[in-house]
N, C-alpha and C. Protein backbone atom coordinates (compact mmCIF):
# COMPACT_ATOMS: atom_id res chain seq x y z
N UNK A 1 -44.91 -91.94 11.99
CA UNK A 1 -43.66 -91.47 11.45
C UNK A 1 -42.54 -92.00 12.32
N UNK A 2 -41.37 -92.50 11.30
CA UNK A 2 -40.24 -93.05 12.62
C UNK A 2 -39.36 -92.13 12.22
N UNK A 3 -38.71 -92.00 13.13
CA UNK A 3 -37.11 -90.78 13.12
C UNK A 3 -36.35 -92.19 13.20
N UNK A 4 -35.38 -91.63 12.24
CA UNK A 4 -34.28 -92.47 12.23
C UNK A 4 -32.73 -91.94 12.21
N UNK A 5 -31.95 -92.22 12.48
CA UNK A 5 -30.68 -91.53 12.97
C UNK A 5 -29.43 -92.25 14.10
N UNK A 6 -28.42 -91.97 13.89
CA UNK A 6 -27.22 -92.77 14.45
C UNK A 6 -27.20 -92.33 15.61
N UNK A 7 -26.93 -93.35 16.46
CA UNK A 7 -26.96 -93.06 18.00
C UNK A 7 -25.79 -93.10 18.47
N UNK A 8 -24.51 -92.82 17.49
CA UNK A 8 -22.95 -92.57 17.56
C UNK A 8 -22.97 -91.14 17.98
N UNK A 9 -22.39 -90.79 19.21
CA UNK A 9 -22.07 -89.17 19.51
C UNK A 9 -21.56 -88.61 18.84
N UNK A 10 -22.11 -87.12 17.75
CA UNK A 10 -21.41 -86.79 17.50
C UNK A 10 -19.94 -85.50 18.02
N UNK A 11 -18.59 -85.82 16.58
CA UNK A 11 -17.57 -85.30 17.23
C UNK A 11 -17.62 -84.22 17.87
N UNK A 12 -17.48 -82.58 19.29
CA UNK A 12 -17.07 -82.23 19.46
C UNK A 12 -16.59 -81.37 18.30
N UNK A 13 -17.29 -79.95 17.89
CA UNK A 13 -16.25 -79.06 17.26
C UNK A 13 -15.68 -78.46 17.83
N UNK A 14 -14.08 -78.29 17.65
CA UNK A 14 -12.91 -77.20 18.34
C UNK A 14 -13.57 -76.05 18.84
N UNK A 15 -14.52 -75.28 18.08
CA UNK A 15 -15.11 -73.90 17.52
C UNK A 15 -16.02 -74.10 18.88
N UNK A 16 -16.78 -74.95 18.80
CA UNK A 16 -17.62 -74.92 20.17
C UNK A 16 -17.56 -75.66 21.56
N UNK A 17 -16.38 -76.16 21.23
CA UNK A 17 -16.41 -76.69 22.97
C UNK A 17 -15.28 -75.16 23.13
N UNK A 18 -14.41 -74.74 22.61
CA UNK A 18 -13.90 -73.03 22.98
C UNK A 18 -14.78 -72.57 23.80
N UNK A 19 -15.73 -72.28 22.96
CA UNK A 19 -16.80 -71.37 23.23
C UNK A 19 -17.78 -71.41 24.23
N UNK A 20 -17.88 -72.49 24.88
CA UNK A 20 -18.73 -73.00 25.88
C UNK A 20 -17.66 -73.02 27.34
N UNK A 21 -16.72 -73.24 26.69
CA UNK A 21 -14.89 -72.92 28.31
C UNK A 21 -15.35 -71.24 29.42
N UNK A 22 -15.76 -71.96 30.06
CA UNK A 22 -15.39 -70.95 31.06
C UNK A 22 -14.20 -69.99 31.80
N UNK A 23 -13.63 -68.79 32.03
CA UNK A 23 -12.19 -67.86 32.49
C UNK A 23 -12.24 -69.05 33.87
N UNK A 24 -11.07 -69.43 34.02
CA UNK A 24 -10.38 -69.94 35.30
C UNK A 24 -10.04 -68.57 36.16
N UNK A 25 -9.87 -69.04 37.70
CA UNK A 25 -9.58 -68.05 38.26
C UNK A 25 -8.51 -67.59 37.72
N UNK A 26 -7.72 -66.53 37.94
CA UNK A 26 -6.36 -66.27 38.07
C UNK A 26 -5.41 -66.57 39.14
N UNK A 27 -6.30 -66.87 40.40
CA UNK A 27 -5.09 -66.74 41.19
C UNK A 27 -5.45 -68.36 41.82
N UNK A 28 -4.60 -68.94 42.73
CA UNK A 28 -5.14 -70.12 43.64
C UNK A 28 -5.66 -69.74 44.83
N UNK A 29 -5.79 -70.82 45.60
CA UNK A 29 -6.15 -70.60 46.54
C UNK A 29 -5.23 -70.47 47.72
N UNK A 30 -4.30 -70.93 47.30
CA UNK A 30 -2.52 -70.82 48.24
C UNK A 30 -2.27 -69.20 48.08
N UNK A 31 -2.61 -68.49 47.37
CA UNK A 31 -2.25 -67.05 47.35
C UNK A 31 -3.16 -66.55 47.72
N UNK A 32 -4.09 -66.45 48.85
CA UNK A 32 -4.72 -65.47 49.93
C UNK A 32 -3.65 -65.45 50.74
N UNK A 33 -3.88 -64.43 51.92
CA UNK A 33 -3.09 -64.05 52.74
C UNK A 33 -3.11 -64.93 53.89
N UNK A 34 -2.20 -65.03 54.86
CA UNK A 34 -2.34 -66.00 56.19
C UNK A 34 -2.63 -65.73 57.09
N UNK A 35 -2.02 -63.69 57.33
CA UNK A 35 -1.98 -63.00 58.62
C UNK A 35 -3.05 -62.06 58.20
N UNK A 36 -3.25 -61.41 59.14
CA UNK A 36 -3.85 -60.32 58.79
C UNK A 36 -2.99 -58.62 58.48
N UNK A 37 -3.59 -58.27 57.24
CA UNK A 37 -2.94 -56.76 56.65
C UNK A 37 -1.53 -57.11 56.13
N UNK A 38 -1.64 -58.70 55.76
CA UNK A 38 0.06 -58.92 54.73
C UNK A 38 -1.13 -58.66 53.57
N UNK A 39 -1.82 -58.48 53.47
CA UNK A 39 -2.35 -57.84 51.78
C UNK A 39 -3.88 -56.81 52.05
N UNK A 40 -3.26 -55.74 51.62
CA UNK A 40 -4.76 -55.13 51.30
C UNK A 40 -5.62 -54.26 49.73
N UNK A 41 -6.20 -54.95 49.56
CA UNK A 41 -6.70 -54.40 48.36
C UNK A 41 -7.39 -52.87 48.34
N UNK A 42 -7.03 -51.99 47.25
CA UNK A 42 -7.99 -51.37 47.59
C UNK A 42 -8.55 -50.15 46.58
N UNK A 43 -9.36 -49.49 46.09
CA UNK A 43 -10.27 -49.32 45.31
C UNK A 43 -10.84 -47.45 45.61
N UNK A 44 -10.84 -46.78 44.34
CA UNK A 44 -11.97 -45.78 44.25
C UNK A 44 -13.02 -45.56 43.74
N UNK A 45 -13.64 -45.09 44.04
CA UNK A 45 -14.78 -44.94 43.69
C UNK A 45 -15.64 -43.69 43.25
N UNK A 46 -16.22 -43.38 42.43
CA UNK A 46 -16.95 -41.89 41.91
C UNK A 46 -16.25 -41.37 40.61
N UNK A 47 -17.24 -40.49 40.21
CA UNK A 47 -17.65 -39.20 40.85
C UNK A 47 -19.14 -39.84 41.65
N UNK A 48 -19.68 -39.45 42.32
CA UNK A 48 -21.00 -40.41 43.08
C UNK A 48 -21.89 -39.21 43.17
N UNK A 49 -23.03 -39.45 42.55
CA UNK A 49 -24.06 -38.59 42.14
C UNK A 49 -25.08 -39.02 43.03
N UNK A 50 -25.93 -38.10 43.67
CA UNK A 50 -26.22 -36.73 44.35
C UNK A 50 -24.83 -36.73 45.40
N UNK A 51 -24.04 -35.88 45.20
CA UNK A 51 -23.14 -35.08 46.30
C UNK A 51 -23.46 -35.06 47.63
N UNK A 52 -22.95 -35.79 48.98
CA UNK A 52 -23.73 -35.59 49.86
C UNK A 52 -23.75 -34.47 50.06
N UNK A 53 -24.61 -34.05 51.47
CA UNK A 53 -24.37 -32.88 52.13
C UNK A 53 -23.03 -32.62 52.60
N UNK A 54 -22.20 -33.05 52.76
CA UNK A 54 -20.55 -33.10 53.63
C UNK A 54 -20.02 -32.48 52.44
N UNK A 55 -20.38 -32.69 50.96
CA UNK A 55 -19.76 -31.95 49.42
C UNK A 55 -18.52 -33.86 48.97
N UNK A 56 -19.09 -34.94 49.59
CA UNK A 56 -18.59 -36.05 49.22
C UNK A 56 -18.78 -36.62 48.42
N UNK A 57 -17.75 -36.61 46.64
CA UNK A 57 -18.10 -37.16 46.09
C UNK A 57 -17.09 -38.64 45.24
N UNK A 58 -16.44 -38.89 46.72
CA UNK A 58 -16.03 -40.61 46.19
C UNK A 58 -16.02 -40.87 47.27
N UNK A 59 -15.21 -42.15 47.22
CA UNK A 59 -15.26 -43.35 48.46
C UNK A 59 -14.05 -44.19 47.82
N UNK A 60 -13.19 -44.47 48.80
CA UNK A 60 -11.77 -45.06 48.67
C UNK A 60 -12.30 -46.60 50.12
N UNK A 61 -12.14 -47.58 49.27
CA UNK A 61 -12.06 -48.72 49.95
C UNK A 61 -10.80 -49.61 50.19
N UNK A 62 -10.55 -50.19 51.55
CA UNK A 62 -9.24 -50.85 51.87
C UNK A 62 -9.91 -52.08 52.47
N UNK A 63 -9.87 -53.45 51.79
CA UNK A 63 -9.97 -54.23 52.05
C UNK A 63 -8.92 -55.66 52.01
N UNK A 64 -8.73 -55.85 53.69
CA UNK A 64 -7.69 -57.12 53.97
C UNK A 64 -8.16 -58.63 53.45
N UNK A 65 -7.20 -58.90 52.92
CA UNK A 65 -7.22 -59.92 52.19
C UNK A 65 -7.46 -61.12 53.14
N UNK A 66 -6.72 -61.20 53.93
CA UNK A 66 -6.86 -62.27 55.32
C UNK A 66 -8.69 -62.40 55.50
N UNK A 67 -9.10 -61.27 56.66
CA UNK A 67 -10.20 -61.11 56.94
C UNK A 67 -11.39 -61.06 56.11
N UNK A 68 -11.29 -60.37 55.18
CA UNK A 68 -12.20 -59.62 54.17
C UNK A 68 -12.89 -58.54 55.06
N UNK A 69 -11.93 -57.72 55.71
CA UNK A 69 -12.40 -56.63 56.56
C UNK A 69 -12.10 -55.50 55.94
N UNK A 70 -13.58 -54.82 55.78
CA UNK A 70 -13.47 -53.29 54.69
C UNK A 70 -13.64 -52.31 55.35
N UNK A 71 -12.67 -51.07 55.15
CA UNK A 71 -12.57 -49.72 55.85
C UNK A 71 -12.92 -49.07 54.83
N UNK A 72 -13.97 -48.39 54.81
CA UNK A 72 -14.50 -47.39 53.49
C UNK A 72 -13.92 -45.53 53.80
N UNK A 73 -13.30 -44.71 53.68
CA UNK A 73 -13.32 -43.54 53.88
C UNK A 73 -14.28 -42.30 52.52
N UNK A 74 -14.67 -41.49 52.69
CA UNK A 74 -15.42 -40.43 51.85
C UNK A 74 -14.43 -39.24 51.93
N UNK A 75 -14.22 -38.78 50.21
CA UNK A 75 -13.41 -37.93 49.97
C UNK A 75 -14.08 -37.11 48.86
N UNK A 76 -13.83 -35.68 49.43
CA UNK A 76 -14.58 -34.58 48.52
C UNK A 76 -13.86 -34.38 47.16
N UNK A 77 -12.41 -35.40 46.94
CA UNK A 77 -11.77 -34.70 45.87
C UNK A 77 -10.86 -36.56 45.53
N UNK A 78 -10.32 -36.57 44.25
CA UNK A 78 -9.47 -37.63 44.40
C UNK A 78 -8.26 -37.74 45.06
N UNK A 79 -7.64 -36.40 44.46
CA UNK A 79 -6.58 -36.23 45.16
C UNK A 79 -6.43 -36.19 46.98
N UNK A 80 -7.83 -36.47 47.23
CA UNK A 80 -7.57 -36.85 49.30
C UNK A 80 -7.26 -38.36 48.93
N UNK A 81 -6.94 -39.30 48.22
CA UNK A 81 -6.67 -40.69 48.33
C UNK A 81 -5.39 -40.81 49.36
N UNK A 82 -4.31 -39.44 48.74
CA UNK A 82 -3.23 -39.94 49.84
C UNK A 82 -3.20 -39.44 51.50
N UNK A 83 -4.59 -38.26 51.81
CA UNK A 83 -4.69 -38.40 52.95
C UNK A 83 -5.51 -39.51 53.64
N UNK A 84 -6.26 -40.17 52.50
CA UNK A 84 -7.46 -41.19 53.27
C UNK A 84 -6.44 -42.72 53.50
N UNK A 85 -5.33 -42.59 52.63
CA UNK A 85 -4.54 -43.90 52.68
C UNK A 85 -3.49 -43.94 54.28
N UNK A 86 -3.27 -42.48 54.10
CA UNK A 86 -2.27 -42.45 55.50
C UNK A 86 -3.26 -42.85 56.60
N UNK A 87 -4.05 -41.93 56.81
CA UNK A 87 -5.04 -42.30 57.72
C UNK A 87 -5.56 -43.76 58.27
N UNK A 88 -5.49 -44.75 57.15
CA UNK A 88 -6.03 -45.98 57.04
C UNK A 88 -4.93 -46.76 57.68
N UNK A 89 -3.63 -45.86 57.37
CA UNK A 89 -2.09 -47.01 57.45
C UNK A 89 -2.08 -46.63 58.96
N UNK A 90 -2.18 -45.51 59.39
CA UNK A 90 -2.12 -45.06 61.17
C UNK A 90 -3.61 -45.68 61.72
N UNK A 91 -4.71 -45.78 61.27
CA UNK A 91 -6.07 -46.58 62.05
C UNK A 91 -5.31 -47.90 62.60
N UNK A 92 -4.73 -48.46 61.25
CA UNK A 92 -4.69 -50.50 61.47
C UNK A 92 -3.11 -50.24 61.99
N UNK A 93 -2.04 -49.49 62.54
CA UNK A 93 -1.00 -49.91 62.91
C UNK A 93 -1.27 -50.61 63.75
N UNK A 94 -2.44 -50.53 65.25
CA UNK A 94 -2.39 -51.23 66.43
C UNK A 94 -2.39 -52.96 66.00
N UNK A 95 -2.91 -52.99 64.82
CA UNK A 95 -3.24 -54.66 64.49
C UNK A 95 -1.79 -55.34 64.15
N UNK A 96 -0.95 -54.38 63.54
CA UNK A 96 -0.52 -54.84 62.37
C UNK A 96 0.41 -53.73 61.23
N UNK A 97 1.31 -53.84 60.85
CA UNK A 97 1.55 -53.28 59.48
C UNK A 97 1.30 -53.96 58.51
N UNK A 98 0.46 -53.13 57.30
CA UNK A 98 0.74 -53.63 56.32
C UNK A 98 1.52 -53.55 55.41
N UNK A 99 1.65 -55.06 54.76
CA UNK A 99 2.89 -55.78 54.17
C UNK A 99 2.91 -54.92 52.45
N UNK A 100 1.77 -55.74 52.30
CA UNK A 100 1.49 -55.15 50.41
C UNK A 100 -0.13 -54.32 50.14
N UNK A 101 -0.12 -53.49 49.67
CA UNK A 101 -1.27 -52.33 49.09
C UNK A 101 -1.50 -52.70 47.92
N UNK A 102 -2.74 -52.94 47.35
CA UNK A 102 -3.10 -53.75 46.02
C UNK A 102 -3.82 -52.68 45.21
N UNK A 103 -3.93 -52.39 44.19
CA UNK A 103 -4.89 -51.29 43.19
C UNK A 103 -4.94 -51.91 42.14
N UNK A 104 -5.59 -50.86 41.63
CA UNK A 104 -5.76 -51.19 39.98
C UNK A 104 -4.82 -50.10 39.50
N UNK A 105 -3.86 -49.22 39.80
CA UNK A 105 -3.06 -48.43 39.25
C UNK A 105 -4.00 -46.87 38.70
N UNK A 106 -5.06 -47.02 39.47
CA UNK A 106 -5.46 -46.05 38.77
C UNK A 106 -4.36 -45.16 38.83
N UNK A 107 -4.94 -43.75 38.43
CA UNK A 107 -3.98 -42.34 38.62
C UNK A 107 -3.96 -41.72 39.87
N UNK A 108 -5.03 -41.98 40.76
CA UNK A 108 -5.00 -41.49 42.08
C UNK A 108 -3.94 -42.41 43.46
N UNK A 109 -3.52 -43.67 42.53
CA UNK A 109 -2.52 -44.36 43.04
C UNK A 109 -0.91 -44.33 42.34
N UNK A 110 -0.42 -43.45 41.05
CA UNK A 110 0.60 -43.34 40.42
C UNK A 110 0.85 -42.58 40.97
N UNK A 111 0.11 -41.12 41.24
CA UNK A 111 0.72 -39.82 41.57
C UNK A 111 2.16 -39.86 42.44
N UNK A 112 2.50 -38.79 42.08
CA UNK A 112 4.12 -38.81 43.34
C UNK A 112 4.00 -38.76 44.87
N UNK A 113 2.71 -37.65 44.95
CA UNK A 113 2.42 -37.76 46.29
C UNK A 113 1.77 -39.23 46.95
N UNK A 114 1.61 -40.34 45.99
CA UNK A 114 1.12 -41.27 46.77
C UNK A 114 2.01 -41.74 46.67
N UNK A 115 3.35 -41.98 45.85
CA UNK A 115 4.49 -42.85 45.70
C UNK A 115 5.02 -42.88 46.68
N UNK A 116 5.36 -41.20 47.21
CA UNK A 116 6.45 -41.13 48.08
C UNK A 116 5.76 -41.32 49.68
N UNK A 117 4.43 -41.32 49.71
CA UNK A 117 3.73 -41.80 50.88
C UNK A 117 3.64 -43.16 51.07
N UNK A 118 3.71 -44.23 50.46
CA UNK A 118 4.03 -45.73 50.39
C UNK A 118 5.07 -46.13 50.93
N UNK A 119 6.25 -45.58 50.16
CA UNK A 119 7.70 -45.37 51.08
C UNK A 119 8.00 -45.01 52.04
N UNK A 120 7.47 -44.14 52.44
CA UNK A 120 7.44 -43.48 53.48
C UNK A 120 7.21 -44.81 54.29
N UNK A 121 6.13 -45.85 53.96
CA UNK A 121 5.37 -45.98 55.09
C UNK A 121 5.53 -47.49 55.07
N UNK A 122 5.27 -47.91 53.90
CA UNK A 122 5.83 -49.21 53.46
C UNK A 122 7.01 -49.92 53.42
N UNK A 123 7.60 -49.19 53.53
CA UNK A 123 9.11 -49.98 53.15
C UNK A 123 9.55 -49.82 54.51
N UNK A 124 9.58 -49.04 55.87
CA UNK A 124 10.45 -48.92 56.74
C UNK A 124 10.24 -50.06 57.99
N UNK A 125 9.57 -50.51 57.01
CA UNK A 125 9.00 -52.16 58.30
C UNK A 125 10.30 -53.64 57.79
């Protein structure tokens, strides 16, 4: 049996080379940080099931963009985000202030009490 058939490539459909495109980053690589704690990202976590013994059920992460150095704190409630954030901003003063605080906006980062703790703390540098 012979197969027979054109050995011309065929065209490329619109529909599927789309579809085969991979998400580009969003950001470059010129937008990491230079110093250390001009950016820190940072993140909650839970409700986190089994409860430790301490009655801990999240975890608030602060990670510098420079380093990729992560400070994890454990909080029995969400609303400790704005004591675990102060805490974090008085640990790293000896290094450094930090410049910019990064989230995802959750709600444990809108609240007023975290607004007016940012200001507080952020802006007087």
């Amino acid at each position: 049996m012979k197969i027979t058939g054109s050995t011309v490539k065929p065209a490329d459909c619109n529909v599927c080379v789309l579809g085969k495109m991979t998400q580009d980053r969003n950001r470059t690589q010129k937008s990491r940080s230079n110093v250390p704690l001009a950016l820190v990202h940072t993140d909650l976590a839970g409700p986190i099931e089994p409860v430790s013994s301490d009655r801990y059920r999240y975890t608030i992460a602060f990670t510098d963009d420079y380093s990729s150095a992560v400070f994890v704190f454990f909080l029995t409630n969400k609303s400790d985000a704005v004591e675990a954030t102060e805490r974090f901003l008085a640990e790293s003063a000896p290094f450094g202030n930090v410049k910019c605080l990064r989230s995802d906006n959750g709600s444990e980062f809108t609240s007023r009490a975290y607004k007016a703790l940012l200001k507080k703390t952020l802006h007087k540098a």
